[in-house]
ModelCIF file with pLDDT and N, C-alpha, C, O atoms, coordinates in Angstrom:
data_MODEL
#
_entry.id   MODEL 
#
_entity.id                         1 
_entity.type                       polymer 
_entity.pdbx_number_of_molecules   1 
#
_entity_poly.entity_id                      1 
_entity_poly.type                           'polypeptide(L)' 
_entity_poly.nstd_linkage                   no 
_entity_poly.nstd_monomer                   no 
_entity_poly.pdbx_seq_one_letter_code       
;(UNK)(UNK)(UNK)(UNK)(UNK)(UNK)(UNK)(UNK)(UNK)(UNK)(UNK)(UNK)(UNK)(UNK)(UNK)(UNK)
(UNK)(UNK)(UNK)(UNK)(UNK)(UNK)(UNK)(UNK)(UNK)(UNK)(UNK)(UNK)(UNK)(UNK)(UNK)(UNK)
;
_entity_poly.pdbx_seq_one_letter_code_can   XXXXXXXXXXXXXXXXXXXXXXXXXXXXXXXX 
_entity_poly.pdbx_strand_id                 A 
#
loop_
_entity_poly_seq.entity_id 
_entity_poly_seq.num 
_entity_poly_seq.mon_id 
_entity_poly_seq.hetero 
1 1  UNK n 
1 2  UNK n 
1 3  UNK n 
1 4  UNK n 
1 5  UNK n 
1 6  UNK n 
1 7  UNK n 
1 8  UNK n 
1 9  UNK n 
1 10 UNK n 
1 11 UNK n 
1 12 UNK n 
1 13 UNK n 
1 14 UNK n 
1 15 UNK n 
1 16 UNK n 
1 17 UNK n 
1 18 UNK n 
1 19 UNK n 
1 20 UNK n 
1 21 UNK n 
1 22 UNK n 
1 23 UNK n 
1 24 UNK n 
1 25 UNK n 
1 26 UNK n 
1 27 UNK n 
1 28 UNK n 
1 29 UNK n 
1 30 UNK n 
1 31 UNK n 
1 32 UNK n 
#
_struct_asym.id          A 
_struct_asym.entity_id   1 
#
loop_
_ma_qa_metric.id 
_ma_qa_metric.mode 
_ma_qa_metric.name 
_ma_qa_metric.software_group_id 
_ma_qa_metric.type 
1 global pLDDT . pLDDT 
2 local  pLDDT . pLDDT 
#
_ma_qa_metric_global.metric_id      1 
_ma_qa_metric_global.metric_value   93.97 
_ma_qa_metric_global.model_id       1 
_ma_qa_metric_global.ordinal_id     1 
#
loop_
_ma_qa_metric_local.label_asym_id 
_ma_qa_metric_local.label_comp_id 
_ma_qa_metric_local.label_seq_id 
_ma_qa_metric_local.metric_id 
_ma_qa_metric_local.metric_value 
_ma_qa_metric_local.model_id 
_ma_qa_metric_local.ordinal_id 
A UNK 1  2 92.00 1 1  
A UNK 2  2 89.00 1 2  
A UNK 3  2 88.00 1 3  
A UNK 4  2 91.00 1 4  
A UNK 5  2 91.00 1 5  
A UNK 6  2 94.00 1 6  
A UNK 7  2 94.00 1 7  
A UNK 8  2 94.00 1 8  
A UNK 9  2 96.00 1 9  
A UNK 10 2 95.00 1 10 
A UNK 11 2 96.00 1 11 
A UNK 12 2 96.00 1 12 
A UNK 13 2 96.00 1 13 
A UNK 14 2 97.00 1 14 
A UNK 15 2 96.00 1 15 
A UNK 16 2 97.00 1 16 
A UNK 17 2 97.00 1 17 
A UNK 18 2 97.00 1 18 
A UNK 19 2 97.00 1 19 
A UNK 20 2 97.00 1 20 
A UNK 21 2 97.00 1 21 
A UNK 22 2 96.00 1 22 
A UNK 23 2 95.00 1 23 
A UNK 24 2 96.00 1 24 
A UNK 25 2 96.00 1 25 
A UNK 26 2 95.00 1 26 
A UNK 27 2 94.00 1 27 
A UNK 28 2 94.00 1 28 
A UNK 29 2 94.00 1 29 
A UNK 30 2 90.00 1 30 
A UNK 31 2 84.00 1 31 
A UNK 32 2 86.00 1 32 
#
loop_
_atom_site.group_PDB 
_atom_site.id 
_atom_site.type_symbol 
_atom_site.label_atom_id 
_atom_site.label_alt_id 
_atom_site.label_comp_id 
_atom_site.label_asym_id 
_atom_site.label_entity_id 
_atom_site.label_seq_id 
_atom_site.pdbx_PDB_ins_code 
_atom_site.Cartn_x 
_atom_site.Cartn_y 
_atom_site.Cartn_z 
_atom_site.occupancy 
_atom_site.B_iso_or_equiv 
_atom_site.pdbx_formal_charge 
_atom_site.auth_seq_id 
_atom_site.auth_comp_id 
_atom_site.auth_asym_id 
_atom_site.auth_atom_id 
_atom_site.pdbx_PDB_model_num 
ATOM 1   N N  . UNK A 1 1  ? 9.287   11.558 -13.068 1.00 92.00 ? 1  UNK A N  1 
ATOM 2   C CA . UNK A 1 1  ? 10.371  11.731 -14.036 1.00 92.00 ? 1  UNK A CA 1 
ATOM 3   C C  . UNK A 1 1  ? 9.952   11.116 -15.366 1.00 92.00 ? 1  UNK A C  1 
ATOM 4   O O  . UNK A 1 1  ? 9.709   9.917  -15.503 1.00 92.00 ? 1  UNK A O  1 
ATOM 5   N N  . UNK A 1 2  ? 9.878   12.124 -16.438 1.00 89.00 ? 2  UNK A N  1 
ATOM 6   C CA . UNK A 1 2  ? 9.890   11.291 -17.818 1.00 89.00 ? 2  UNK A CA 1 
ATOM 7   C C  . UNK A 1 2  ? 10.320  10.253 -18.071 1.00 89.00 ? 2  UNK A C  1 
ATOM 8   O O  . UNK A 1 2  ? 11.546  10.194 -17.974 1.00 89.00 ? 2  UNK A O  1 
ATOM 9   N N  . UNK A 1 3  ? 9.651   9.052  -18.472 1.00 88.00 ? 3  UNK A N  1 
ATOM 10  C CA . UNK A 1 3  ? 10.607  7.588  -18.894 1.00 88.00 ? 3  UNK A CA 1 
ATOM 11  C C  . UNK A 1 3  ? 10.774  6.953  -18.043 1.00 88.00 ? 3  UNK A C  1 
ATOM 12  O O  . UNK A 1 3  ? 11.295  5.862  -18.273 1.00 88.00 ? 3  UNK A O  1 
ATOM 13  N N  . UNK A 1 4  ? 10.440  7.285  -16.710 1.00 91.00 ? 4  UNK A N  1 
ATOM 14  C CA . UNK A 1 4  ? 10.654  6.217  -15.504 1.00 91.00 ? 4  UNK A CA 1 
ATOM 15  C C  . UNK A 1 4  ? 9.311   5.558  -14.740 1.00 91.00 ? 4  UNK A C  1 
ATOM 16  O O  . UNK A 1 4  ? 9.444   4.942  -13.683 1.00 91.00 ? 4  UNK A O  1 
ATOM 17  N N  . UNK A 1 5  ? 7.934   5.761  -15.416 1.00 91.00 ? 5  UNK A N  1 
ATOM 18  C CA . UNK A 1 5  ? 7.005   5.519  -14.611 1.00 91.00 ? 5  UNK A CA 1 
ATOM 19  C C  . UNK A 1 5  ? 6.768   4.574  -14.277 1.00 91.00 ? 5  UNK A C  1 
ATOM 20  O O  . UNK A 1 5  ? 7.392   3.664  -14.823 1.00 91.00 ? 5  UNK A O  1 
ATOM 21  N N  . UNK A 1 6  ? 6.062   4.310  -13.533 1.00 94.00 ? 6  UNK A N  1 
ATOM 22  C CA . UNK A 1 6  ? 6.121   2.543  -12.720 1.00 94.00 ? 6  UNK A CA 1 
ATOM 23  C C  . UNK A 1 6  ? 4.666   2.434  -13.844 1.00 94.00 ? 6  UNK A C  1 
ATOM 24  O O  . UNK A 1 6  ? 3.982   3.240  -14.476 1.00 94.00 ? 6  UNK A O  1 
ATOM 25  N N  . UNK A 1 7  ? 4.707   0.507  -13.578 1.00 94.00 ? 7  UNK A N  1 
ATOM 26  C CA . UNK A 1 7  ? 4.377   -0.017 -14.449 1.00 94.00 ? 7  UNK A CA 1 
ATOM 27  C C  . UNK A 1 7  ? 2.912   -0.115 -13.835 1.00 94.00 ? 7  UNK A C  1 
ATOM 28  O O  . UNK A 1 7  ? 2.743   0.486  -12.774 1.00 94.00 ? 7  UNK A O  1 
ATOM 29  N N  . UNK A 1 8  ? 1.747   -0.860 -14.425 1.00 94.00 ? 8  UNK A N  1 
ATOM 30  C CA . UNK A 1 8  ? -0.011  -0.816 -13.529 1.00 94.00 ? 8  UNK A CA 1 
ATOM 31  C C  . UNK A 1 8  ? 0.178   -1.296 -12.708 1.00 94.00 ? 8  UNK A C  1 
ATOM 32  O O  . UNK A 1 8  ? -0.167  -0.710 -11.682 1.00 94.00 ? 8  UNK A O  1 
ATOM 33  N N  . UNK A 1 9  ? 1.196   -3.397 -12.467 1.00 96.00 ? 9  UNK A N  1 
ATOM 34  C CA . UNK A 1 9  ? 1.169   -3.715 -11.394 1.00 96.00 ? 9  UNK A CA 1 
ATOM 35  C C  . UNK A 1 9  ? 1.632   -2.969 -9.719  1.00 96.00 ? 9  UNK A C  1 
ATOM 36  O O  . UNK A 1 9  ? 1.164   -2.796 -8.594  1.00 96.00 ? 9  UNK A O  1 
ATOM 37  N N  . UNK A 1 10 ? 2.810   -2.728 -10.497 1.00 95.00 ? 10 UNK A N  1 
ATOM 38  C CA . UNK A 1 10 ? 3.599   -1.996 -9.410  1.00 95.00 ? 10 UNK A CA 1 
ATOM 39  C C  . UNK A 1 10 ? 2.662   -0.852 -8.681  1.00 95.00 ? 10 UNK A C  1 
ATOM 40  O O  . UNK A 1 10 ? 2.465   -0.933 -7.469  1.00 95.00 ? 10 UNK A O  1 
ATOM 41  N N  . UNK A 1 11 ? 2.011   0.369  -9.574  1.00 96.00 ? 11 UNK A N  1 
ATOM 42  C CA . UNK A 1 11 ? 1.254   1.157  -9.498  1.00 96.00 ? 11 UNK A CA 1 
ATOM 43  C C  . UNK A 1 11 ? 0.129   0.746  -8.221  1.00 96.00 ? 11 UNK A C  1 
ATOM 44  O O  . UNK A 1 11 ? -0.107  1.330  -7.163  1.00 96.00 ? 11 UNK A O  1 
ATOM 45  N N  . UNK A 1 12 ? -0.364  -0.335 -8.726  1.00 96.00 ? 12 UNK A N  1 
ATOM 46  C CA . UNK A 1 12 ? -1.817  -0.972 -7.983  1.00 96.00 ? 12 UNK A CA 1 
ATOM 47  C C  . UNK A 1 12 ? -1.362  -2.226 -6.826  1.00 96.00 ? 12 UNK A C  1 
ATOM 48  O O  . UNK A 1 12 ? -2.342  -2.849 -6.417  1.00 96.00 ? 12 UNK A O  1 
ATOM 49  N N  . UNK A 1 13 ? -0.507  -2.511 -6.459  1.00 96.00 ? 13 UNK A N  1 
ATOM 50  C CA . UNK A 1 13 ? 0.034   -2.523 -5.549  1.00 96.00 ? 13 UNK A CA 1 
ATOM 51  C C  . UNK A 1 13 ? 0.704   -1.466 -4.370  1.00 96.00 ? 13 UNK A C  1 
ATOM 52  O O  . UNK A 1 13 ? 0.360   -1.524 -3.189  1.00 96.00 ? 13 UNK A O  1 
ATOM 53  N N  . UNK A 1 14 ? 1.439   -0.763 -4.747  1.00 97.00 ? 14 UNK A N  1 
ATOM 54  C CA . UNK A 1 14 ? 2.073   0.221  -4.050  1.00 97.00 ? 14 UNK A CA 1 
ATOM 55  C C  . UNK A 1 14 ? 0.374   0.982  -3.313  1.00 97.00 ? 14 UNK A C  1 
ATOM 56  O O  . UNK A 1 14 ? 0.105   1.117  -2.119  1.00 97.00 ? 14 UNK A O  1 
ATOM 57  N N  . UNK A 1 15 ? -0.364  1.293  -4.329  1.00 96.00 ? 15 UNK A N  1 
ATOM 58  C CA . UNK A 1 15 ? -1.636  2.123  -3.808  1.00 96.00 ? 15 UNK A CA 1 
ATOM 59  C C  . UNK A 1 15 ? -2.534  0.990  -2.778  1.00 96.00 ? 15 UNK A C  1 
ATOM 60  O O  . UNK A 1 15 ? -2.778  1.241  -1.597  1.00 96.00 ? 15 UNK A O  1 
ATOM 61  N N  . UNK A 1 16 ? -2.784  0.242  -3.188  1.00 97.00 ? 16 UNK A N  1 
ATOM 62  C CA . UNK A 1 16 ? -3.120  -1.196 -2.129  1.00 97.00 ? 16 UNK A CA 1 
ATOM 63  C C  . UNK A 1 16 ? -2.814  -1.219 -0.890  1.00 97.00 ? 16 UNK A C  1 
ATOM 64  O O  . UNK A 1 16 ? -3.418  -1.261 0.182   1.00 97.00 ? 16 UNK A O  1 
ATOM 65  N N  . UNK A 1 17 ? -1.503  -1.173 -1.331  1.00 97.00 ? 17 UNK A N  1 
ATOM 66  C CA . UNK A 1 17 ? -0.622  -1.720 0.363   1.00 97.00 ? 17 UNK A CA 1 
ATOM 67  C C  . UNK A 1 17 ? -0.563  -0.552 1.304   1.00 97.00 ? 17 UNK A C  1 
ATOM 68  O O  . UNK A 1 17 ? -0.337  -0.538 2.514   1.00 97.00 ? 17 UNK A O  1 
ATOM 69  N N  . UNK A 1 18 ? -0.871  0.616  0.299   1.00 97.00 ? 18 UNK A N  1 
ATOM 70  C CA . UNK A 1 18 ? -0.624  1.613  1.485   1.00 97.00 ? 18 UNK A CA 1 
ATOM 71  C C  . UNK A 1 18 ? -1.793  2.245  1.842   1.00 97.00 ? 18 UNK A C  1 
ATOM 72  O O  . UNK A 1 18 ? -1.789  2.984  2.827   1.00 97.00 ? 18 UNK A O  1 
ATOM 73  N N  . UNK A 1 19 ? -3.318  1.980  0.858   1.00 97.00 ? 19 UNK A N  1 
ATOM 74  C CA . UNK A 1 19 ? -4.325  2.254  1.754   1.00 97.00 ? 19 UNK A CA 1 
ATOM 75  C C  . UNK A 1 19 ? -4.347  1.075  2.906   1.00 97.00 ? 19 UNK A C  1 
ATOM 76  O O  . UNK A 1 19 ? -5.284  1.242  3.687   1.00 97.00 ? 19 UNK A O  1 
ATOM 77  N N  . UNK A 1 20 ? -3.771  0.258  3.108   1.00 97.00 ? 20 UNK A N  1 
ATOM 78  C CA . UNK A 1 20 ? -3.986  -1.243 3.664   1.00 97.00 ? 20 UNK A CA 1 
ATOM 79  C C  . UNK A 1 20 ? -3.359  -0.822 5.301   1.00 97.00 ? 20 UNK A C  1 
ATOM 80  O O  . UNK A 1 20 ? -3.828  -0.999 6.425   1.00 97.00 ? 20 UNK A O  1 
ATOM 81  N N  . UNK A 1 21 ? -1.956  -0.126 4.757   1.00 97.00 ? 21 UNK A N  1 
ATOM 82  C CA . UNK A 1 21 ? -1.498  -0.196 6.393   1.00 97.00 ? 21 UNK A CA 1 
ATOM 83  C C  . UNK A 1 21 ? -2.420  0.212  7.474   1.00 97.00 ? 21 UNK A C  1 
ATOM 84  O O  . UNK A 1 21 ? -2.559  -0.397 8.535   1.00 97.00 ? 21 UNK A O  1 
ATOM 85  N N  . UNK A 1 22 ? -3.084  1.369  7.098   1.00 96.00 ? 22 UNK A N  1 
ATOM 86  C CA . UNK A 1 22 ? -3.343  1.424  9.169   1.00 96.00 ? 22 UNK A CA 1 
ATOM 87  C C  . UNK A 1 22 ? -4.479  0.657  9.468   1.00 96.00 ? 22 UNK A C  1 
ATOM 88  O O  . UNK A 1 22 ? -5.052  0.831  10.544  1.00 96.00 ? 22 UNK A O  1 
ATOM 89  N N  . UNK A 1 23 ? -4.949  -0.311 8.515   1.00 95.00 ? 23 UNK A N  1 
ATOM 90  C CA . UNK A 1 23 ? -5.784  -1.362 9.223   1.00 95.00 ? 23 UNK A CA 1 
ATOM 91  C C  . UNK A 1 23 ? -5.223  -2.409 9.402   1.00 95.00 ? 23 UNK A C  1 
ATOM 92  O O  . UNK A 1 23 ? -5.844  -3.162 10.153  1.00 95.00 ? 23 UNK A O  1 
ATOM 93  N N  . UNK A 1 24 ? -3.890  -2.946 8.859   1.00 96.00 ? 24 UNK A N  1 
ATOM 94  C CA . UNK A 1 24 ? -3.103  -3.960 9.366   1.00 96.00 ? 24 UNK A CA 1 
ATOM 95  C C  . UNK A 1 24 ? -2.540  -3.311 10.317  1.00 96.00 ? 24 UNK A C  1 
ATOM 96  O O  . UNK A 1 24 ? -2.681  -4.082 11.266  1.00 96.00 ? 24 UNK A O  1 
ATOM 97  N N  . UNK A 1 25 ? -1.824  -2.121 10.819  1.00 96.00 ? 25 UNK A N  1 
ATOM 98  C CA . UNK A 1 25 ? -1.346  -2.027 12.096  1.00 96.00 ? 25 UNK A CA 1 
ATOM 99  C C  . UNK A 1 25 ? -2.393  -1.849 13.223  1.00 96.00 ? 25 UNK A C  1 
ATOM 100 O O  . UNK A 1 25 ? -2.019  -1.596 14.368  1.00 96.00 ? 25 UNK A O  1 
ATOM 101 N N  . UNK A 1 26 ? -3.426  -1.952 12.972  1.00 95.00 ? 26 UNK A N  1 
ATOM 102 C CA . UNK A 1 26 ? -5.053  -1.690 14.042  1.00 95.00 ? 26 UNK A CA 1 
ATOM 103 C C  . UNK A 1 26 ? -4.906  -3.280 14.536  1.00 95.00 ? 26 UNK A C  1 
ATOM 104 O O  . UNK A 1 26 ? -4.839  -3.644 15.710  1.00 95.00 ? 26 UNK A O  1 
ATOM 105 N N  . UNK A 1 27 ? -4.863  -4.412 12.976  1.00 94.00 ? 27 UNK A N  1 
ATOM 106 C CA . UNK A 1 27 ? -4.555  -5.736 13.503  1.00 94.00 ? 27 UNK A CA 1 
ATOM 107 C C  . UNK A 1 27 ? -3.849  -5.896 14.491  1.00 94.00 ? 27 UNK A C  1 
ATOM 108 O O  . UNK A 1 27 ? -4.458  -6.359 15.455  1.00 94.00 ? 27 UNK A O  1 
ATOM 109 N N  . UNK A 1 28 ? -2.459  -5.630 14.684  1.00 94.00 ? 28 UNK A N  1 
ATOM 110 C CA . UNK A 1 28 ? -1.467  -5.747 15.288  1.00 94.00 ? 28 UNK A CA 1 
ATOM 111 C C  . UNK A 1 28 ? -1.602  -5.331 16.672  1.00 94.00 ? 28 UNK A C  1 
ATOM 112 O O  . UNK A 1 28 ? -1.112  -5.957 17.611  1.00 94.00 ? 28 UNK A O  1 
ATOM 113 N N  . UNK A 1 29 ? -2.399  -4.067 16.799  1.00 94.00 ? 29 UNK A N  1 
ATOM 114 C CA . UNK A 1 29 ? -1.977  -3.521 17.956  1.00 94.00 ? 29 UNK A CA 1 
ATOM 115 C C  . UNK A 1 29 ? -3.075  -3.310 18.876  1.00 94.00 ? 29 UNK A C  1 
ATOM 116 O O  . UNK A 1 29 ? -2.879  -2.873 20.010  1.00 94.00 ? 29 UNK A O  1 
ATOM 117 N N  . UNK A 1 30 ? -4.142  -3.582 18.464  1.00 90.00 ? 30 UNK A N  1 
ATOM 118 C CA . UNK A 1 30 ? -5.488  -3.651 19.279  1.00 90.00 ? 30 UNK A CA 1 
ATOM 119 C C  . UNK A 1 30 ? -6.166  -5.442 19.987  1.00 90.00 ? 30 UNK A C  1 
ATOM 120 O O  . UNK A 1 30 ? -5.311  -6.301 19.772  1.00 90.00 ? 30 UNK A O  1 
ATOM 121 N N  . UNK A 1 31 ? -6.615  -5.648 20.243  1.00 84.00 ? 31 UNK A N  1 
ATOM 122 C CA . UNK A 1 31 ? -6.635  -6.503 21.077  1.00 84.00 ? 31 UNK A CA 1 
ATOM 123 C C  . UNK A 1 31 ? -8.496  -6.579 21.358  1.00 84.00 ? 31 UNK A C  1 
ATOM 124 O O  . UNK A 1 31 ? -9.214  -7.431 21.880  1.00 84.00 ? 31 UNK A O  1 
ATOM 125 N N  . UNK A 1 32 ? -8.668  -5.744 20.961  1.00 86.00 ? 32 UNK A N  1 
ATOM 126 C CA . UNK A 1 32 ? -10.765 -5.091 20.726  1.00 86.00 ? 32 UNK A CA 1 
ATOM 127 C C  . UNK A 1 32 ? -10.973 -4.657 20.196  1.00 86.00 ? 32 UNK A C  1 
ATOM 128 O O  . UNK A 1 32 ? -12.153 -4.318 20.104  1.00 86.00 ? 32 UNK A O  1 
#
């Protein structure tokens, strides 16, 4: 949406955290 774009932090976080999940849920749920 025009005028609403998220800001770099937000941006480079959001992209971070979500290449991040399925190796934190691999943490979680594997055991080997």
């Amino acid at each position: 949406i025009p005028g609403r774009s998220l800001s770099r932090s937000t941006l480079t976080w959001t992209l971070a955290g979500g290449l991040l999940i399925p190796f934190v849920l691999l943490l979680l749920t594997t055991s080997s």
